[in-house]
Protein backbone atom coordinates (compact mmCIF):
# COMPACT_ATOMS: atom_id res chain seq x y z
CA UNK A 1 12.49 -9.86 -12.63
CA UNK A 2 11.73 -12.90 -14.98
CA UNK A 3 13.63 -12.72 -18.37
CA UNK A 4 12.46 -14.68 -21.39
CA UNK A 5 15.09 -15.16 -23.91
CA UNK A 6 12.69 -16.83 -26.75
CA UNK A 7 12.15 -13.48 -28.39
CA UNK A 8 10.64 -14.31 -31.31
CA UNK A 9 7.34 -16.11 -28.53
CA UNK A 10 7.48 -13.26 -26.92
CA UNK A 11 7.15 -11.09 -30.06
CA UNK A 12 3.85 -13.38 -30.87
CA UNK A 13 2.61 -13.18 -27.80
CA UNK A 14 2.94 -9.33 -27.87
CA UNK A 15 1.17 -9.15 -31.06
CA UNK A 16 -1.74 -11.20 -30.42
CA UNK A 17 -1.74 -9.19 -26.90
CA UNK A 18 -1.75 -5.64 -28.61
CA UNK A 19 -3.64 -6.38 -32.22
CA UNK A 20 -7.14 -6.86 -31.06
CA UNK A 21 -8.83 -4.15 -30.68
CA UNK A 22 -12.37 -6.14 -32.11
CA UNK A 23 -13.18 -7.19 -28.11
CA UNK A 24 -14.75 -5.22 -25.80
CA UNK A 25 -15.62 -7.10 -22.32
CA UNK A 26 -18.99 -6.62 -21.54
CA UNK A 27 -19.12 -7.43 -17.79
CA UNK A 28 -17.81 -4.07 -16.63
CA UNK A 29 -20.95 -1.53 -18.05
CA UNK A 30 -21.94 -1.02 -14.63
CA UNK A 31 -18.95 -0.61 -13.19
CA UNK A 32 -17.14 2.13 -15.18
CA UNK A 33 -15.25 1.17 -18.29
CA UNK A 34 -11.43 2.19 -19.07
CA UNK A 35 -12.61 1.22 -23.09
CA UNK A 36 -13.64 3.97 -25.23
CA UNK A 37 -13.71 2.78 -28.67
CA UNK A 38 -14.51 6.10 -30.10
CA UNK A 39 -11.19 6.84 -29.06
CA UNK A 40 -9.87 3.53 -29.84
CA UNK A 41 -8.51 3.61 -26.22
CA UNK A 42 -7.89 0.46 -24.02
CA UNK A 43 -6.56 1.10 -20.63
CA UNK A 44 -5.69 -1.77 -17.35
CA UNK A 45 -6.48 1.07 -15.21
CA UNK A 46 -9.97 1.57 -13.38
CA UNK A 47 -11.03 2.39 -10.04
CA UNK A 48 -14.09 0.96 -10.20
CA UNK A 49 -12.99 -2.61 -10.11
CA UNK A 50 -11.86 -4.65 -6.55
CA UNK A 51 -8.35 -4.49 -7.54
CA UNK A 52 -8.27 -1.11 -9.02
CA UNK A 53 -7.47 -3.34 -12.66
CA UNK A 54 -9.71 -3.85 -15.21
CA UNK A 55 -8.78 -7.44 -15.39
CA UNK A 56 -7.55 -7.81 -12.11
CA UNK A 57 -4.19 -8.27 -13.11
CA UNK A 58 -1.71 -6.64 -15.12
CA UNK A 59 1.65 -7.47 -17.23
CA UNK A 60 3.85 -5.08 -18.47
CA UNK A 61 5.96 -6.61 -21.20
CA UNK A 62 9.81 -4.67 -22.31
CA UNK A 63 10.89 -6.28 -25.18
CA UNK A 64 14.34 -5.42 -27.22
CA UNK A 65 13.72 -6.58 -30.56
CA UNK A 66 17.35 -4.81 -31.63
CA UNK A 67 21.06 -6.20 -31.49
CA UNK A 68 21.91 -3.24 -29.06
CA UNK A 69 21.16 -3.01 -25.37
CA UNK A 70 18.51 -1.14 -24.03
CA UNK A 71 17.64 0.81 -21.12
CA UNK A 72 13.93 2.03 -19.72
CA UNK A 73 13.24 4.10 -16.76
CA UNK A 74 9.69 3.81 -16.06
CA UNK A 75 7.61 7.04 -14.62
CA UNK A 76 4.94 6.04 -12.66
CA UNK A 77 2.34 8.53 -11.02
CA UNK A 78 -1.06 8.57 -8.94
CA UNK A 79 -3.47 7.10 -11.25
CA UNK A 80 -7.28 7.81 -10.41
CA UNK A 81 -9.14 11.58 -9.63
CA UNK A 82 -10.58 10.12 -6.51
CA UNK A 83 -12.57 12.94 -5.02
CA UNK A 84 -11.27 14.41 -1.80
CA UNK A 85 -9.19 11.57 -1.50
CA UNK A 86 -5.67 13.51 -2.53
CA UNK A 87 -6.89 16.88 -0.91
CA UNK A 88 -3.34 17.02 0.83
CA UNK A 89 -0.18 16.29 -0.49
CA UNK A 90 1.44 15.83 3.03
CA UNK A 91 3.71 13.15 3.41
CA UNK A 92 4.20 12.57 -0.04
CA UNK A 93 7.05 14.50 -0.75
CA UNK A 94 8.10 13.36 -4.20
CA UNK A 95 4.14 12.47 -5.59
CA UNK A 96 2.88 15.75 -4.15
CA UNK A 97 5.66 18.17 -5.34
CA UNK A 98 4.29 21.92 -6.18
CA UNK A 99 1.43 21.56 -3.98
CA UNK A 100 -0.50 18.73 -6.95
CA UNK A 101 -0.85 15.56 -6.42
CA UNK A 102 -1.57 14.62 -10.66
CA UNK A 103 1.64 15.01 -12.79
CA UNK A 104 4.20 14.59 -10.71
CA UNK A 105 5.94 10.93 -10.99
CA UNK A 106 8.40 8.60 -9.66
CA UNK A 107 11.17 6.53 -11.17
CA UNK A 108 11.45 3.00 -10.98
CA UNK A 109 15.33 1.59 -11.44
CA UNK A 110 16.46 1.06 -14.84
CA UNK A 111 15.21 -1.71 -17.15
CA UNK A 112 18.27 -3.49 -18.99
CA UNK A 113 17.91 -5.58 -21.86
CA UNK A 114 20.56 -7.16 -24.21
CA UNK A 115 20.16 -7.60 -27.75
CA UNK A 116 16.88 -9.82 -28.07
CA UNK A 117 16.18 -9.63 -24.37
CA UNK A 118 12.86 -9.58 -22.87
CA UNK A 119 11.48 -8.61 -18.92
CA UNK A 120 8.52 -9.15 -17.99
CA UNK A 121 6.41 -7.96 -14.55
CA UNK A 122 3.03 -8.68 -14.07
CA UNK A 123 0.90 -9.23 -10.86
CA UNK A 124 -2.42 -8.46 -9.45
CA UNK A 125 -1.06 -5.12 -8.37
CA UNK A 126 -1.48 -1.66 -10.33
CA UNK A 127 2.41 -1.43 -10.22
CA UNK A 128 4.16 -4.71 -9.18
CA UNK A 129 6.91 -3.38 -6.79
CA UNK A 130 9.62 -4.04 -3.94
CA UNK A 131 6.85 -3.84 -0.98
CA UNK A 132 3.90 -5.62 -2.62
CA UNK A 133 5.07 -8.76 -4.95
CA UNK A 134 6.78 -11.78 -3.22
CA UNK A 135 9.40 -11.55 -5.52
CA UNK A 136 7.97 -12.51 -8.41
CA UNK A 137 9.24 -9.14 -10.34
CA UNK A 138 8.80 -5.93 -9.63
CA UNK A 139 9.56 -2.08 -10.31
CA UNK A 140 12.13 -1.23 -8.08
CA UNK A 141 11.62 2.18 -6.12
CA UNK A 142 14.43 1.16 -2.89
CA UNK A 143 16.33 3.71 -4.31
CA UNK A 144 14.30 5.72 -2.91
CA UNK A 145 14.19 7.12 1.22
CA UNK A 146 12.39 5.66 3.87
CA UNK A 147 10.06 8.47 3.88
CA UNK A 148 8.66 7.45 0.35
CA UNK A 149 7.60 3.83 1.29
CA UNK A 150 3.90 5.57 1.44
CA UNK A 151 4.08 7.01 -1.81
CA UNK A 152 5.63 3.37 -3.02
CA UNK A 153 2.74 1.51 -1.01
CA UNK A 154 -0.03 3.88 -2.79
CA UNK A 155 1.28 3.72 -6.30
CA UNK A 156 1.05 -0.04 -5.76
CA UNK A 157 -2.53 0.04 -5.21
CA UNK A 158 -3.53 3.22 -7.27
CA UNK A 159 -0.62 4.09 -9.30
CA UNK A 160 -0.15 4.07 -13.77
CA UNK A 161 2.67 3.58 -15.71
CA UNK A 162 2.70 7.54 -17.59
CA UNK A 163 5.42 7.72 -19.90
CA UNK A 164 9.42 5.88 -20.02
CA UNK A 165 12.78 7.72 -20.68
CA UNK A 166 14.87 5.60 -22.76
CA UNK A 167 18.75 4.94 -23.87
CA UNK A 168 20.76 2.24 -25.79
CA UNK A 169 24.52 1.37 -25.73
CA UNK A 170 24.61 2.88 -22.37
CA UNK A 171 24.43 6.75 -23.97
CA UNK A 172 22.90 9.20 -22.62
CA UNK A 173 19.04 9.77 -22.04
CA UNK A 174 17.66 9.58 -25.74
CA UNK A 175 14.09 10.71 -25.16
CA UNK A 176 10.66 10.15 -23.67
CA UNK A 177 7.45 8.15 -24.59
CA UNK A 178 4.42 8.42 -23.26
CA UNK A 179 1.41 5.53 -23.24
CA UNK A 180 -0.82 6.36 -26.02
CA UNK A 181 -4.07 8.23 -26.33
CA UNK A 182 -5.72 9.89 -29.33
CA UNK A 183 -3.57 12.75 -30.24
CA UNK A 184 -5.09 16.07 -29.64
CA UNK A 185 -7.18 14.50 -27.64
CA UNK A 186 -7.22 17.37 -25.33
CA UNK A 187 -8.49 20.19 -28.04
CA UNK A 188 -11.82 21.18 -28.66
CA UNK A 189 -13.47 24.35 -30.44
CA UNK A 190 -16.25 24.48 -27.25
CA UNK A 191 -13.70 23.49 -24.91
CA UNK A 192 -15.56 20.45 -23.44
CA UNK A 193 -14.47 16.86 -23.81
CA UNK A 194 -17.11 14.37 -25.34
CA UNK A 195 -18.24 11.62 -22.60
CA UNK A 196 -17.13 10.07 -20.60
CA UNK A 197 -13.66 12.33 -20.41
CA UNK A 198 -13.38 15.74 -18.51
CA UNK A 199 -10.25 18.31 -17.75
CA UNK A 200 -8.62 18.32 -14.98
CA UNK A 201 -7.52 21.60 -14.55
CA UNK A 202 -3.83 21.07 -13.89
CA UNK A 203 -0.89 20.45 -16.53
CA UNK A 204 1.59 17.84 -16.17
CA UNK A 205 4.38 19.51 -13.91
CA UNK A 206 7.23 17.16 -16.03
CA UNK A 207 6.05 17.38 -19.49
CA UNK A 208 4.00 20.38 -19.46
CA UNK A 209 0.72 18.61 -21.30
CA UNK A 210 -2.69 18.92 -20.01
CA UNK A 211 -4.27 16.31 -18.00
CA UNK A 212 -7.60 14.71 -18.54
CA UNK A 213 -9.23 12.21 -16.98
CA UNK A 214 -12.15 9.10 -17.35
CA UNK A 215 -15.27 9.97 -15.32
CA UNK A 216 -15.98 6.36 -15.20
CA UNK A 217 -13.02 4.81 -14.86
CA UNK A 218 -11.11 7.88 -12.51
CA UNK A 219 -8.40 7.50 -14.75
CA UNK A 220 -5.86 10.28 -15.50
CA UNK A 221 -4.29 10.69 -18.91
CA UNK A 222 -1.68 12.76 -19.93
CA UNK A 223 -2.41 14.04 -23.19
CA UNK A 224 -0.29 13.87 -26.51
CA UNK A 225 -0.29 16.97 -28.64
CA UNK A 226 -0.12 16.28 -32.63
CA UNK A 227 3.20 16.58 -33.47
CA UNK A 228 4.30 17.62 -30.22
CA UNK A 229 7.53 17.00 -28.29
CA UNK A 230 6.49 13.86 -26.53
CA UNK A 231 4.69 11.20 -28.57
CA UNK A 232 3.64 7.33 -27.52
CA UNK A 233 6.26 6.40 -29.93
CA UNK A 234 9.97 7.21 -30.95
CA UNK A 235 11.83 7.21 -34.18
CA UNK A 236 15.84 7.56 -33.47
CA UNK A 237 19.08 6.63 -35.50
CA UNK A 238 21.72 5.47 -33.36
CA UNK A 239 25.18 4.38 -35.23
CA UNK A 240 23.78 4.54 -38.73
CA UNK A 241 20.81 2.35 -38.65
CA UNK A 242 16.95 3.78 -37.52
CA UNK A 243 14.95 2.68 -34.23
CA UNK A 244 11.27 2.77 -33.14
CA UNK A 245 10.22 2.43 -29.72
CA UNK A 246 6.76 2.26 -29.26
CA UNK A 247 4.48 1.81 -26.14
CA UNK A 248 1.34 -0.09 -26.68
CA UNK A 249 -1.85 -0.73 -24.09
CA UNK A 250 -4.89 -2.93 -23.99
CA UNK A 251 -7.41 -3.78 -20.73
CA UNK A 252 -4.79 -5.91 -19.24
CA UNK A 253 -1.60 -5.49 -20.39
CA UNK A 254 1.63 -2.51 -21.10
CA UNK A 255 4.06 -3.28 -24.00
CA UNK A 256 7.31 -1.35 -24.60
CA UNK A 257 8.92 -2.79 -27.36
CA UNK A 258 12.23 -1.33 -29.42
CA UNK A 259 12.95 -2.58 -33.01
CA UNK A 260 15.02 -1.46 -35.81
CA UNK A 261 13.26 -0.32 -39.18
């Protein structure tokens, strides 16, 4: 994994990255968007495109703007509500757990950064990992058995980044964060979704939340209930002083980034 130790570049180039919400790309209206502006939502995701990326390539950026270490476990899960595609769950034993192939998720190897650190993994795969990327950094899943390389090989291709446990100092698991979507998203007095977003039908078996998904793009979301217990953000005090860790997304690119306030 490449490490950038010029934090205060990579905090520029994470702010220019995720501040922009004024662009929308106009090539992909025939091809499915993962943009909703009435939503404010940008997403990397979408089926519809030849590398299953709205860009065609993706970076996810984990940046430590604290002086105390800090550890992320990513969760990554199928990402797309490909009809009849996921029908069976067989031979997936971890992805398809509980007979559903949508909200159950796999852990990638701990993320550690020291005081100011940085990692970054990008690639033209959905989830740059140890089958698909040459070496050039990846999510780690070797952890896992032999009988998972399929589920591995398929979250490379098709798979999202859904939410990230996180720690600091080496303590114990602090909490979860999700990527963001509109909060209460998922409520509505007639019980239908405005376009281009539709239920699911299934709840997320790890954090309980409904799933929705993008008839255009095939995305899945798991949703974020107003002032629920997991948020796309984190406020924590750790040794007297407060933290924030917030995840941020746009069409081509995943920021996790941990600051004191």
């Amino acid at each position: 994994m490449r490490k950038i130790l010029l934090l205060s570049i990579a905090l520029t180039m994470f702010s220019c990255a995720s501040g922009d919400d004024s662009v929308v790309n106009s090539s992909v209206e025939n091809e499915g968007k993962t943009i909703d502006t009435t939503i404010n939502y940008k997403s990397p995701y979408n089926y519809r495109k030849g590398l299953y990326l709205e860009q065609n390539y993706i970076k996810y950026n984990f940046v430590n703007g604290t002086n105390v270490d800090f550890e992320v476990v990513p969760y990554f899960g199928l990402a797309y509500n490909i009809e009849g595609y996921y029908s069976t769950p067989s031979g997936m034993p971890n992805l398809g757990a509980n007979g559903q192939v949508f909200g159950n998720y796999m852990a990638a190897e701990k993320i550690k950064l020291a005081p100011g650190g940085v990692n970054i993994i990008e690639g033209t795969y959905a989830v740059p990992n140890n089958l698909n990327n040459n070496g050039l950094g990846y999510f780690d899943f070797s952890a896992y058995p032999s009988i998972s390389i399929g589920e591995v090989a398929e979250l490379g291709k098709r798979g999202k980044l859904f939410y990230v446990e996180f720690a600091v100092d080496g303590s114990p698991i602090l909490g979860k964060v999700k990527l963001p979507i509109k909060y209460d998203f998922n409520t509505n007095n007639l019980g239908v979704l405005p376009y281009p977003w539709q239920k699911l039908g299934l709840s997320d078996n790890t954090l309980g939340e409904e799933l929705i998904f993008n008839v255009e793009s095939l995305e899945v979301c798991s949703t974020i209930i107003d002032g629920g217990t997991y948020m796309d953000y984190s406020r924590f005090t750790y040794n007297g002083r407060n933290y924030y860790l917030k995840v941020y997304m746009n069409d081509d690119n995943i920021d996790v980034v941990l600051k004191e306030i």
